[in-house]
PDB file of N, CA and C in Angstrom:
ATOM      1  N   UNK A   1      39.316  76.323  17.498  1.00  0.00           N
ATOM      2  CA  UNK A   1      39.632  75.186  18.341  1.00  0.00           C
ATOM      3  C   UNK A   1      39.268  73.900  17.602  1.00  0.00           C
ATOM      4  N   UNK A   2      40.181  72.690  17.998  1.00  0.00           N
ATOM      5  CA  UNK A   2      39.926  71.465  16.983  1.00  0.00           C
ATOM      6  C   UNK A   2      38.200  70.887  17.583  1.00  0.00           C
ATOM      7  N   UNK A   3      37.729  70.017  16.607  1.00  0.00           N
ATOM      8  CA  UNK A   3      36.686  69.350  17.110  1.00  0.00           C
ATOM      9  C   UNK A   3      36.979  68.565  17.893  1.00  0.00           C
ATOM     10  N   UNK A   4      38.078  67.581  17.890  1.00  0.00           N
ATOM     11  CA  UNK A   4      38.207  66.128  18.926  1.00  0.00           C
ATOM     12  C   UNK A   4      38.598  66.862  20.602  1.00  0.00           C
ATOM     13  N   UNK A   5      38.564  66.291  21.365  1.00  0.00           N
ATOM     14  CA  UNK A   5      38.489  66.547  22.883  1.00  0.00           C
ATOM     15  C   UNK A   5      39.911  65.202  23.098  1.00  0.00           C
ATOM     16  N   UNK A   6      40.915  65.392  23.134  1.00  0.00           N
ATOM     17  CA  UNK A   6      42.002  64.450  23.234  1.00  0.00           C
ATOM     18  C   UNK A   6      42.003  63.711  24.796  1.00  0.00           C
ATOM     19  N   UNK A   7      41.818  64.686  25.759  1.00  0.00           N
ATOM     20  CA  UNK A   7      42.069  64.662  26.821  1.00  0.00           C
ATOM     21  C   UNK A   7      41.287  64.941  27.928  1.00  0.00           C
ATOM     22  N   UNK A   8      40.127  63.735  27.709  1.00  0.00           N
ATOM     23  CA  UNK A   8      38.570  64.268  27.770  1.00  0.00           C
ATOM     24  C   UNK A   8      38.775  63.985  29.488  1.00  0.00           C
ATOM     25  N   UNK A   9      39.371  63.071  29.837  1.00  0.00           N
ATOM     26  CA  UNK A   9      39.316  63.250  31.597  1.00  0.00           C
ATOM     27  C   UNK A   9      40.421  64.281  31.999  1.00  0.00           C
ATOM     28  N   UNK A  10      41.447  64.937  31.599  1.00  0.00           N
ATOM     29  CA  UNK A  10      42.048  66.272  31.829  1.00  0.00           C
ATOM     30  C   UNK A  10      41.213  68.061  31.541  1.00  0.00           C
ATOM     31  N   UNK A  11      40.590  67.341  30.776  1.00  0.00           N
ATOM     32  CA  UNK A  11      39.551  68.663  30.504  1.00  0.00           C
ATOM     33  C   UNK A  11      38.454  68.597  31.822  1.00  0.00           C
ATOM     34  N   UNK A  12      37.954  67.352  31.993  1.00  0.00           N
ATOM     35  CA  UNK A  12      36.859  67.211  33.031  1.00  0.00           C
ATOM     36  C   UNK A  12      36.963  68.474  34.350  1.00  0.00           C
ATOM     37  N   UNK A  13      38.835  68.447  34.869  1.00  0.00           N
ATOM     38  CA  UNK A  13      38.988  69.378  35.534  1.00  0.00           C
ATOM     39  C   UNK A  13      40.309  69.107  36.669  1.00  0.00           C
ATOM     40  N   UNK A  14      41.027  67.280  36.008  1.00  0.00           N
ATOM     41  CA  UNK A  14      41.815  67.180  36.434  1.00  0.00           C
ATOM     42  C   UNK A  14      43.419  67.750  36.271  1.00  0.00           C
ATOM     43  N   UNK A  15      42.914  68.329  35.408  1.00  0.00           N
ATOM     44  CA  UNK A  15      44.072  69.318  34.665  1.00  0.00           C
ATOM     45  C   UNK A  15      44.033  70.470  35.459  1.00  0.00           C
ATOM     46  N   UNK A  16      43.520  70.741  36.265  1.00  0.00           N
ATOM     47  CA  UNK A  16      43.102  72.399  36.584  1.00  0.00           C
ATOM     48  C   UNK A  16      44.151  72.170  38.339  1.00  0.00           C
ATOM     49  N   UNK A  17      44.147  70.718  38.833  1.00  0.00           N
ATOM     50  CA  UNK A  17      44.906  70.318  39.981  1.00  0.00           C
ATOM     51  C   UNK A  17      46.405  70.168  39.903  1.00  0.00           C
ATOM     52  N   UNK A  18      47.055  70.342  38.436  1.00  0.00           N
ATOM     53  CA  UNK A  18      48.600  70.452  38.001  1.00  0.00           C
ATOM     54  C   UNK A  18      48.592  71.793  38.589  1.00  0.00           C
ATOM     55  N   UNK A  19      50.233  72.180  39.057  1.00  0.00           N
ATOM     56  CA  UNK A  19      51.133  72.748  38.927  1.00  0.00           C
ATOM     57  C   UNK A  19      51.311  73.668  37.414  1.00  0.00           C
ATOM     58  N   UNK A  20      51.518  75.030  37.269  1.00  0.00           N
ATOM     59  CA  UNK A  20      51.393  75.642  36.285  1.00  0.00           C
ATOM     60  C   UNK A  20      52.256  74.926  35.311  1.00  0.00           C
ATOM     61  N   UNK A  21      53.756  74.465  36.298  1.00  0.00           N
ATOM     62  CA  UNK A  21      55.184  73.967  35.287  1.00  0.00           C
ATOM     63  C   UNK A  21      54.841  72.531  34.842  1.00  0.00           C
ATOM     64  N   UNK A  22      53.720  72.108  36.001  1.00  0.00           N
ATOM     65  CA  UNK A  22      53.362  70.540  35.550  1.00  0.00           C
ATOM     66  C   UNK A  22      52.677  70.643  34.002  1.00  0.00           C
ATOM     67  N   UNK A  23      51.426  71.726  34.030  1.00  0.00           N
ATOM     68  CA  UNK A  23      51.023  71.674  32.616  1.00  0.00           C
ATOM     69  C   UNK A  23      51.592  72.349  31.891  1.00  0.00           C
ATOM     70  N   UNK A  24      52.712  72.824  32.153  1.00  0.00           N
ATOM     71  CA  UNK A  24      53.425  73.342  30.364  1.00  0.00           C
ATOM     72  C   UNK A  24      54.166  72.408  30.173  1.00  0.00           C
ATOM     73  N   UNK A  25      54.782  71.418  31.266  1.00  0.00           N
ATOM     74  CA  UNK A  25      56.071  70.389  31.010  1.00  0.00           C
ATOM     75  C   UNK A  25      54.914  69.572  30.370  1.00  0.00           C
ATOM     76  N   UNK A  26      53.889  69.190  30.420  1.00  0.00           N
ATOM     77  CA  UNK A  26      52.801  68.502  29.587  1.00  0.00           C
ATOM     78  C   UNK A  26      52.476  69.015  28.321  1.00  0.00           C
ATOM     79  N   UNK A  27      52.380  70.271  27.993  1.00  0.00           N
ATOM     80  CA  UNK A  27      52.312  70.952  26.459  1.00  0.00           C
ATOM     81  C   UNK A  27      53.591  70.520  25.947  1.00  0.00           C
ATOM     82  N   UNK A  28      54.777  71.031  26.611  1.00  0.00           N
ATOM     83  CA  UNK A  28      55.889  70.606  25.985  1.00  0.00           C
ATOM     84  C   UNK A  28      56.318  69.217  25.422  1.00  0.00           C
ATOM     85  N   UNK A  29      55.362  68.388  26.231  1.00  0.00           N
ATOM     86  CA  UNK A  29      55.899  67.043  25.830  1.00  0.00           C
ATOM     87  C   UNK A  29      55.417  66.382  24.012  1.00  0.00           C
ATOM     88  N   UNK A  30      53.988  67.100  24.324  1.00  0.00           N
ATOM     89  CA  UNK A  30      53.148  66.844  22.995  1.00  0.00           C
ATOM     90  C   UNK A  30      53.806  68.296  21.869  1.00  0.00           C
ATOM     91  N   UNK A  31      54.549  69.315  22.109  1.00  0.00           N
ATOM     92  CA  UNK A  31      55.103  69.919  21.219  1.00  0.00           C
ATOM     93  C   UNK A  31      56.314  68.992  20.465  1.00  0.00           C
ATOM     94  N   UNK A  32      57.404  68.917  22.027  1.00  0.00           N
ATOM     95  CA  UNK A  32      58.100  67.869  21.572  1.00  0.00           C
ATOM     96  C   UNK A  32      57.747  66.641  20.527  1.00  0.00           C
ATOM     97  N   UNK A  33      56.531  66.083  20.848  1.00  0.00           N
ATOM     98  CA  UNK A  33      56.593  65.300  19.764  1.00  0.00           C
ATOM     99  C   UNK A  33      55.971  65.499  18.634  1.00  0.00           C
ATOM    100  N   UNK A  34      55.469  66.730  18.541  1.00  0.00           N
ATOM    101  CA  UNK A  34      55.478  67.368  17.017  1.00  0.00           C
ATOM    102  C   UNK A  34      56.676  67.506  16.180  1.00  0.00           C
ATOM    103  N   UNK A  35      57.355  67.613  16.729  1.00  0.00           N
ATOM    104  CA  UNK A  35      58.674  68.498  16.124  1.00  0.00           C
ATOM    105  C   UNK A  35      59.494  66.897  15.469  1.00  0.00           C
ATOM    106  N   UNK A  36      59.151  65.854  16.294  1.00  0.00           N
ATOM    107  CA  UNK A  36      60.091  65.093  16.178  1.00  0.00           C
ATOM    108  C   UNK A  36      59.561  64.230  14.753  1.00  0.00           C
ATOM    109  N   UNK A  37      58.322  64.711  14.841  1.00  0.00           N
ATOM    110  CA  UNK A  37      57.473  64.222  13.469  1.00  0.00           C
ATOM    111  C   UNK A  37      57.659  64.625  12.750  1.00  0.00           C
ATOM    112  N   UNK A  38      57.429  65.764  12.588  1.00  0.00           N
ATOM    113  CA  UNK A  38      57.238  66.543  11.538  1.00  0.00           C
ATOM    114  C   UNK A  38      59.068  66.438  11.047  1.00  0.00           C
ATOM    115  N   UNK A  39      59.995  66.560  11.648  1.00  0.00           N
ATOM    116  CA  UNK A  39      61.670  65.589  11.060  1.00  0.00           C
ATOM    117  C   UNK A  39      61.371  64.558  10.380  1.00  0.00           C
ATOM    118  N   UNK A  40      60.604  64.082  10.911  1.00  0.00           N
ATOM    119  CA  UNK A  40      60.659  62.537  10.227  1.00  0.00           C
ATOM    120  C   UNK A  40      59.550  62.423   9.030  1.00  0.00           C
ATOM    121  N   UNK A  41      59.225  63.325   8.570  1.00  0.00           N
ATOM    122  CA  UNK A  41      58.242  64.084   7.427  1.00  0.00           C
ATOM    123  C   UNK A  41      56.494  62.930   7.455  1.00  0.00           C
ATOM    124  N   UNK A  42      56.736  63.123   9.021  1.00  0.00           N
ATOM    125  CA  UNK A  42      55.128  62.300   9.271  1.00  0.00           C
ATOM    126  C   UNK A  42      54.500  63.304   9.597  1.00  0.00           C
ATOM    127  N   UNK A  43      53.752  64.061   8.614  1.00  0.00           N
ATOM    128  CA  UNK A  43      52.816  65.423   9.203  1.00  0.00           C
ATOM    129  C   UNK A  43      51.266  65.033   9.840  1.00  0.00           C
ATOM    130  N   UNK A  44      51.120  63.886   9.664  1.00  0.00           N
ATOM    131  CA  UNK A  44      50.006  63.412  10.332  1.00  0.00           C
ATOM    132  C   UNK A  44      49.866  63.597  11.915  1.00  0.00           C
ATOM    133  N   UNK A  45      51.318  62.384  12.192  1.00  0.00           N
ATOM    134  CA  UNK A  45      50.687  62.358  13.581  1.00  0.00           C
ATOM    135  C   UNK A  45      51.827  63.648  14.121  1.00  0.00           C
ATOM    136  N   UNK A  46      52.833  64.771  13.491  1.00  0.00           N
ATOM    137  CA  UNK A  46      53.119  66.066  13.513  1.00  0.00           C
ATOM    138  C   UNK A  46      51.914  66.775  14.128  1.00  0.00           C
ATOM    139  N   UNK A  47      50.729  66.842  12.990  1.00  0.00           N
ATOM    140  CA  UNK A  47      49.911  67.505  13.319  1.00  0.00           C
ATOM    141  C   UNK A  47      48.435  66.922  14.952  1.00  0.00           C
ATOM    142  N   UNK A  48      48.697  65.884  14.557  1.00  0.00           N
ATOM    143  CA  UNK A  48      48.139  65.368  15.842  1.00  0.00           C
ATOM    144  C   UNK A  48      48.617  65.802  16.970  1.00  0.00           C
ATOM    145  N   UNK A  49      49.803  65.795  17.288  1.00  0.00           N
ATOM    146  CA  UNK A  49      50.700  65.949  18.146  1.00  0.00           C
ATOM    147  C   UNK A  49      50.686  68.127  18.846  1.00  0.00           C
ATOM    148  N   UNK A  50      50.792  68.263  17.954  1.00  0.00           N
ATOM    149  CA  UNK A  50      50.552  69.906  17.918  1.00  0.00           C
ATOM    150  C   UNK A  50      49.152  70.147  18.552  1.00  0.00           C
ATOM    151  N   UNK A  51      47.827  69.410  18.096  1.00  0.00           N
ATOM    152  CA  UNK A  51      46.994  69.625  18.001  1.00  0.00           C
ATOM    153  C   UNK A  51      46.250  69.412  19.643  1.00  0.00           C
ATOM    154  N   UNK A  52      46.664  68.454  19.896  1.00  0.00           N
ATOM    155  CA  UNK A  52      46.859  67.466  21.824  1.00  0.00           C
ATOM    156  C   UNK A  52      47.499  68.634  22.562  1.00  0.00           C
ATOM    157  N   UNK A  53      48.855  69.361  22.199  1.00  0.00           N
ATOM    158  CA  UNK A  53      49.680  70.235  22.928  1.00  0.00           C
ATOM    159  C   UNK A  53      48.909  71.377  22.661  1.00  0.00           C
ATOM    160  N   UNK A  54      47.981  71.959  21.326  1.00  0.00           N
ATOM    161  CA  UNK A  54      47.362  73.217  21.878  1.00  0.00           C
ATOM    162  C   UNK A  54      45.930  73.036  22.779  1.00  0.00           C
ATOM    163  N   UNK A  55      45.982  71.768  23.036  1.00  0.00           N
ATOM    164  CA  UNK A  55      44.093  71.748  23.601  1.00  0.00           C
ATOM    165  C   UNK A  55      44.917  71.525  25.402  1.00  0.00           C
ATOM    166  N   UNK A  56      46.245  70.965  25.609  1.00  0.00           N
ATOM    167  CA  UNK A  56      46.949  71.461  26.956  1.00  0.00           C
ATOM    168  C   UNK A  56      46.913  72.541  27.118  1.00  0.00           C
ATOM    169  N   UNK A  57      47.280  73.388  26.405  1.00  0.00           N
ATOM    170  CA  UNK A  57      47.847  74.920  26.594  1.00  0.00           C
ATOM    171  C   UNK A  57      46.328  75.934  26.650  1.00  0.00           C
ATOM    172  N   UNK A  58      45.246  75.311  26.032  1.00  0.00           N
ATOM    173  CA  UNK A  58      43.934  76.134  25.871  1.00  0.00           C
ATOM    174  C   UNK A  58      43.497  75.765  27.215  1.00  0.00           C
ATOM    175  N   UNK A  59      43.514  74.796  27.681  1.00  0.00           N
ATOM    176  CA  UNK A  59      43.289  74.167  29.010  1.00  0.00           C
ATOM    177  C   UNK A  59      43.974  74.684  30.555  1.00  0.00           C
ATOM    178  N   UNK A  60      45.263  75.033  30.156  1.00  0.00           N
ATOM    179  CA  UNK A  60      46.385  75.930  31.028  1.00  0.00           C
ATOM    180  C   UNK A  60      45.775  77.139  30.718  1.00  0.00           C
ATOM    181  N   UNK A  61      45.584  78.079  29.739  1.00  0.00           N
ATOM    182  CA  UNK A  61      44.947  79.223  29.859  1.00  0.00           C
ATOM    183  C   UNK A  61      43.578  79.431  30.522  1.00  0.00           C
ATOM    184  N   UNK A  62      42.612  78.540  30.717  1.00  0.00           N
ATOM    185  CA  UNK A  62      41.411  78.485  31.063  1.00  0.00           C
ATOM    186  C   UNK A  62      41.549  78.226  32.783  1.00  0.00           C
ATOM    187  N   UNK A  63      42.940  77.440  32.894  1.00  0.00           N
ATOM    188  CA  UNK A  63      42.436  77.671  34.593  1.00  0.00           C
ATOM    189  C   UNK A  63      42.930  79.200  35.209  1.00  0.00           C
ATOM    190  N   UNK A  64      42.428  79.024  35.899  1.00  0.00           N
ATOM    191  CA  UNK A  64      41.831  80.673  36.968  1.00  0.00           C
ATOM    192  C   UNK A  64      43.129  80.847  38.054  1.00  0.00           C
ATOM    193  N   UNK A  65      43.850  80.000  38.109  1.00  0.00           N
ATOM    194  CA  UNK A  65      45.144  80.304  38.774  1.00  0.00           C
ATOM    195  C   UNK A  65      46.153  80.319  38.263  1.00  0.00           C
ATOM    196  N   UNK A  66      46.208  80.651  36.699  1.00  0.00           N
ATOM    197  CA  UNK A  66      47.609  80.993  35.532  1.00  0.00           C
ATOM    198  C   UNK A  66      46.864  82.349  34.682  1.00  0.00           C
ATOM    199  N   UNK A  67      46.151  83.318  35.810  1.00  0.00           N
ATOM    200  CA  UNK A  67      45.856  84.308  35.120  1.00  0.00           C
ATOM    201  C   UNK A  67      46.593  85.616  35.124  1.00  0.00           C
ATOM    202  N   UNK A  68      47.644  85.628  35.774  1.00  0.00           N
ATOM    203  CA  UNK A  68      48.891  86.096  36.219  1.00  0.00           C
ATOM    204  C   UNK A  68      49.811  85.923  35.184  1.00  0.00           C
ATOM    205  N   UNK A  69      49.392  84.775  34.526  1.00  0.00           N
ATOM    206  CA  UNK A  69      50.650  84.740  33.606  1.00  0.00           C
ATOM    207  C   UNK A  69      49.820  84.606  31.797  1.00  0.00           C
ATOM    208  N   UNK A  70      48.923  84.740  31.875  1.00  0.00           N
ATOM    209  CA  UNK A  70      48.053  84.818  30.802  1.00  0.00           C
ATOM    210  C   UNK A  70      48.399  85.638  29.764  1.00  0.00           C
ATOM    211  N   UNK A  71      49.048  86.937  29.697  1.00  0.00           N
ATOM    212  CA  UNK A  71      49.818  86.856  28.648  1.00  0.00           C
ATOM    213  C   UNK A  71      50.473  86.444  27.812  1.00  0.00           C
ATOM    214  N   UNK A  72      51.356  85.952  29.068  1.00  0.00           N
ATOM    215  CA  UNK A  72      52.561  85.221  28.308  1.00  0.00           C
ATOM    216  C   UNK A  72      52.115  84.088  27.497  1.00  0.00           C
ATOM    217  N   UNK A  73      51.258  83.053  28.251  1.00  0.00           N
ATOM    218  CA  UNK A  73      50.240  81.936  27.926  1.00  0.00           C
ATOM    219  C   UNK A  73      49.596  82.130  26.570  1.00  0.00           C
ATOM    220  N   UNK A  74      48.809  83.263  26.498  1.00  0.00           N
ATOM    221  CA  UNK A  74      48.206  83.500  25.025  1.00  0.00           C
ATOM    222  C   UNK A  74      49.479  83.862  23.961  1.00  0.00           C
ATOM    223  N   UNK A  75      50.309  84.580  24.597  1.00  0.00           N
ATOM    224  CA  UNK A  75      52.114  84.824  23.307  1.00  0.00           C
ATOM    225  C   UNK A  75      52.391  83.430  22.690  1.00  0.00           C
ATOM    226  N   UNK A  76      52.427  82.551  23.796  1.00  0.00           N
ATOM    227  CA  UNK A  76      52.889  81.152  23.127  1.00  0.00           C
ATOM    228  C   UNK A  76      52.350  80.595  22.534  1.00  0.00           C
ATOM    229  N   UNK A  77      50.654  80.384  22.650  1.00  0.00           N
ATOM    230  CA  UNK A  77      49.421  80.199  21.690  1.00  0.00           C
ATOM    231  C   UNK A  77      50.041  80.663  20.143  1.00  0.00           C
ATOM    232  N   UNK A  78      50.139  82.041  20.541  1.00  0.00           N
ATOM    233  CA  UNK A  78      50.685  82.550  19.164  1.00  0.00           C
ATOM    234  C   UNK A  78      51.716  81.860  18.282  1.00  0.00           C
ATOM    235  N   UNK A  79      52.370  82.440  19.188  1.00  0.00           N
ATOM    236  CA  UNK A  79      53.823  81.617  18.491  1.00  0.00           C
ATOM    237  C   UNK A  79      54.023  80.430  18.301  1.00  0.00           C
ATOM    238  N   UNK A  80      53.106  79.151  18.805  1.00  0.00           N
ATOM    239  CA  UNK A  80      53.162  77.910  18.300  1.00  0.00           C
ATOM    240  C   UNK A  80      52.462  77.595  17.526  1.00  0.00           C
ATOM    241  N   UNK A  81      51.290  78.302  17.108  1.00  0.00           N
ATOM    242  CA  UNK A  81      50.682  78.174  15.948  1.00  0.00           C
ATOM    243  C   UNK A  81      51.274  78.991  14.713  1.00  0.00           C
ATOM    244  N   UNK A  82      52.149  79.743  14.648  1.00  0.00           N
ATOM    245  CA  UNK A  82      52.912  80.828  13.705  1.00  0.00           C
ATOM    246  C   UNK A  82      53.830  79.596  12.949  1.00  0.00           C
ATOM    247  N   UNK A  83      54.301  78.761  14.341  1.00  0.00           N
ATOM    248  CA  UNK A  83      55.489  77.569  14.116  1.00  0.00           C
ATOM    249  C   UNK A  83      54.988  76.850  13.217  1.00  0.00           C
ATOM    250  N   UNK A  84      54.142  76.075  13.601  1.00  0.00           N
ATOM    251  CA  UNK A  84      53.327  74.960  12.721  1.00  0.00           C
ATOM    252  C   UNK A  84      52.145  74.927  11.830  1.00  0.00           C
ATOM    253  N   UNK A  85      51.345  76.424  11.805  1.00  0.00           N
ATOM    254  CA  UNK A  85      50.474  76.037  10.962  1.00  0.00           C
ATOM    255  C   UNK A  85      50.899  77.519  10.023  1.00  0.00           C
ATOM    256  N   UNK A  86      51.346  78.637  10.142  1.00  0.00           N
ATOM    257  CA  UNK A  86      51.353  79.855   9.354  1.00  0.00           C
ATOM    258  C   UNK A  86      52.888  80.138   8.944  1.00  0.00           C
ATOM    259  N   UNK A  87      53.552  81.020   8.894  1.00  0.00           N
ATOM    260  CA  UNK A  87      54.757  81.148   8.057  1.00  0.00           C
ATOM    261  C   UNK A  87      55.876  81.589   8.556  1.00  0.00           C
ATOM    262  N   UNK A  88      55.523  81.428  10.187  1.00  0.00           N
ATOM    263  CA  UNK A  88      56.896  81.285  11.453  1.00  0.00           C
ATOM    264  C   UNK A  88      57.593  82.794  11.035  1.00  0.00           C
ATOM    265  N   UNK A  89      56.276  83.705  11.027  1.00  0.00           N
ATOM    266  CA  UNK A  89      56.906  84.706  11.276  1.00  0.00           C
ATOM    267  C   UNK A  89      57.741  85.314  12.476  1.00  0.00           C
ATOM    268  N   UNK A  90      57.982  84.875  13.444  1.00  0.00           N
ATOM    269  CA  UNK A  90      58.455  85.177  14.725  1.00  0.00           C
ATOM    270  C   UNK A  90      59.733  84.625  14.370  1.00  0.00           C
ATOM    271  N   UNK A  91      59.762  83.619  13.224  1.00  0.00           N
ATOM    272  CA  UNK A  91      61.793  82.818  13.490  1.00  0.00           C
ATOM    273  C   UNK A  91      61.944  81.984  14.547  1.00  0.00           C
ATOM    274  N   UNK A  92      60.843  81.400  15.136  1.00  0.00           N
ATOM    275  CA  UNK A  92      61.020  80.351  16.250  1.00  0.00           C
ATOM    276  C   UNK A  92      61.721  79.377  15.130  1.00  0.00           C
ATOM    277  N   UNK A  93      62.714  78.406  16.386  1.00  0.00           N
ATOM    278  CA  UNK A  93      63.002  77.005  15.833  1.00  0.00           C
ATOM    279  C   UNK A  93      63.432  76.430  17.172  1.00  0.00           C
ATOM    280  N   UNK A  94      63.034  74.671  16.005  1.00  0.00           N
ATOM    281  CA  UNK A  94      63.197  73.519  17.035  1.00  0.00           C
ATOM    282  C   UNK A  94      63.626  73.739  18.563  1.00  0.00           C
ATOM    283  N   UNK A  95      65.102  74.276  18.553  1.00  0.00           N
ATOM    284  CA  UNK A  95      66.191  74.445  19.424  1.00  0.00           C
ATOM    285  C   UNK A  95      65.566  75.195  20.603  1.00  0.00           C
ATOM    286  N   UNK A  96      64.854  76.572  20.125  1.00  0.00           N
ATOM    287  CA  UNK A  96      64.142  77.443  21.115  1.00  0.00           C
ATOM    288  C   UNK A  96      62.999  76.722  21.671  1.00  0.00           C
ATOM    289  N   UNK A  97      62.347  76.112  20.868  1.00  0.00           N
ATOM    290  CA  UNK A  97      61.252  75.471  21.691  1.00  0.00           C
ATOM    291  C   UNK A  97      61.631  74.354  22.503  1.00  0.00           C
ATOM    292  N   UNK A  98      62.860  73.457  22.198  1.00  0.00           N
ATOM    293  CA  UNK A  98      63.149  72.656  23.450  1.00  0.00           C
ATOM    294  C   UNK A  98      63.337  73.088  24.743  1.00  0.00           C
ATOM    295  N   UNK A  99      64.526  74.601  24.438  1.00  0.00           N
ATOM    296  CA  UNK A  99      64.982  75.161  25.503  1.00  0.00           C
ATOM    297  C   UNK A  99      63.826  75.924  26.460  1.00  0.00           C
ATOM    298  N   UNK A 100      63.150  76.378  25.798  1.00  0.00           N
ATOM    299  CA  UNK A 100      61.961  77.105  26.532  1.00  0.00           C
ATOM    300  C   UNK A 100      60.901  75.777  27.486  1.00  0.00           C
ATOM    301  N   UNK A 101      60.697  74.777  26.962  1.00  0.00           N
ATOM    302  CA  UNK A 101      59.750  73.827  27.357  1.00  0.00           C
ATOM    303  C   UNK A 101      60.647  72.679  28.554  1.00  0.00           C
ATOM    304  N   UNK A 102      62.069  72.866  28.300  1.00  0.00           N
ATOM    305  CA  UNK A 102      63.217  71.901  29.242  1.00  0.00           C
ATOM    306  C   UNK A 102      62.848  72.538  30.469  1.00  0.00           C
ATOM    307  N   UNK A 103      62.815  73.672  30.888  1.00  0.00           N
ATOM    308  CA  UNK A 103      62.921  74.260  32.202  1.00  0.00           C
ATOM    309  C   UNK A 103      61.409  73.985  32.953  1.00  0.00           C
ATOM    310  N   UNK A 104      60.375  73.592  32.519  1.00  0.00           N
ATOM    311  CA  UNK A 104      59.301  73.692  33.117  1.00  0.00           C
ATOM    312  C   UNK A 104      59.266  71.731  33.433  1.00  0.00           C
ATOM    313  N   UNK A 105      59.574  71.236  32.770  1.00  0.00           N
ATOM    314  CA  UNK A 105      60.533  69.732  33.110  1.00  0.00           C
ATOM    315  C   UNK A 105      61.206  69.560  34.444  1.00  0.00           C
ATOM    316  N   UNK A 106      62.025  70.414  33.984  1.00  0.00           N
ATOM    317  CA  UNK A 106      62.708  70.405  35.388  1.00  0.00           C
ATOM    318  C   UNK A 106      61.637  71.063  36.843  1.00  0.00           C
ATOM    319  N   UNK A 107      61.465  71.901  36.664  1.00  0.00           N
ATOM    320  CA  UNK A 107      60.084  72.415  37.280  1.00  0.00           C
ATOM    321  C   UNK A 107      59.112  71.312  38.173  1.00  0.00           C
ATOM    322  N   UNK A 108      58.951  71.097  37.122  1.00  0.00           N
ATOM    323  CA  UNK A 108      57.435  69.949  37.257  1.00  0.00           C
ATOM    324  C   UNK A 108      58.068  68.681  38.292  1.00  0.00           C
ATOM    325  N   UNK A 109      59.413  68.101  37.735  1.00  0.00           N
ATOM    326  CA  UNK A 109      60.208  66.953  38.590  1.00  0.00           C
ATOM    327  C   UNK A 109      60.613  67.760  39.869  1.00  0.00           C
ATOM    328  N   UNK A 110      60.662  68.575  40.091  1.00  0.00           N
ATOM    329  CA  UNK A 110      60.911  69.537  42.107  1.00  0.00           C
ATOM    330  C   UNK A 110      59.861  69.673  42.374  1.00  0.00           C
ATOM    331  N   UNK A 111      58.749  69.565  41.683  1.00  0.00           N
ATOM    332  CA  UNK A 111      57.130  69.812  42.774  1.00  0.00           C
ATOM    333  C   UNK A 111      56.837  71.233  42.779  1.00  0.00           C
ATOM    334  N   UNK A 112      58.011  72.266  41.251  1.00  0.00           N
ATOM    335  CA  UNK A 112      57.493  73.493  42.247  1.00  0.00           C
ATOM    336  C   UNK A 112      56.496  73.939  40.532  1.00  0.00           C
TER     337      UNK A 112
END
């Protein structure tokens, strides 16, 4: 896990009062803007960006009412770190990760 705390009043425990789709449409947003960096061959704030979206997603795994879906939750752990920091063995790209992260968007804007 990184040293910095990005999202030090969402960690406090206001994060834990989202909607499951609210906090992945929130991972997604900070994936999203990894991706859009790392195009634009800024691996800095790429990696910043990645780094904010896995301390969402460590944060979504830690609350006690997405333990139902905690599999899946730790798969994506995987696979977004495979994406950006190891050798994308899985074959994820850009395209899949928009499409996968669009629907919880939509999600999050219906309240459900």
């Amino acid at each position: 896990m990184q040293e910095n705390i990005y999202h030090k009043e969402l960690s406090a425990g206001k994060w834990f009062s989202f909607s499951l789709s609210l906090q992945l449409a929130n991972v997604g947003s900070e994936i999203g803007r990894a991706i859009n960096w790392r195009n634009k061959n800024n691996l800095e704030l790429s990696q910043g960006a990645f780094e904010r979206g896995l301390e969402l997603l460590d944060l979504t795994i830690l609350d006690i009412k997405n333990r139902k879906q905690l599999r899946e939750l730790l798969l994506l752990r995987e696979f977004l770190a495979d994406y950006f920091c190891f050798g994308n063995t899985y074959k994820s790209t850009e395209a899949q990760w928009n499409n996968y992260f669009i629907s919880f968007n939509y999600l999050a804007r219906t309240g459900k």
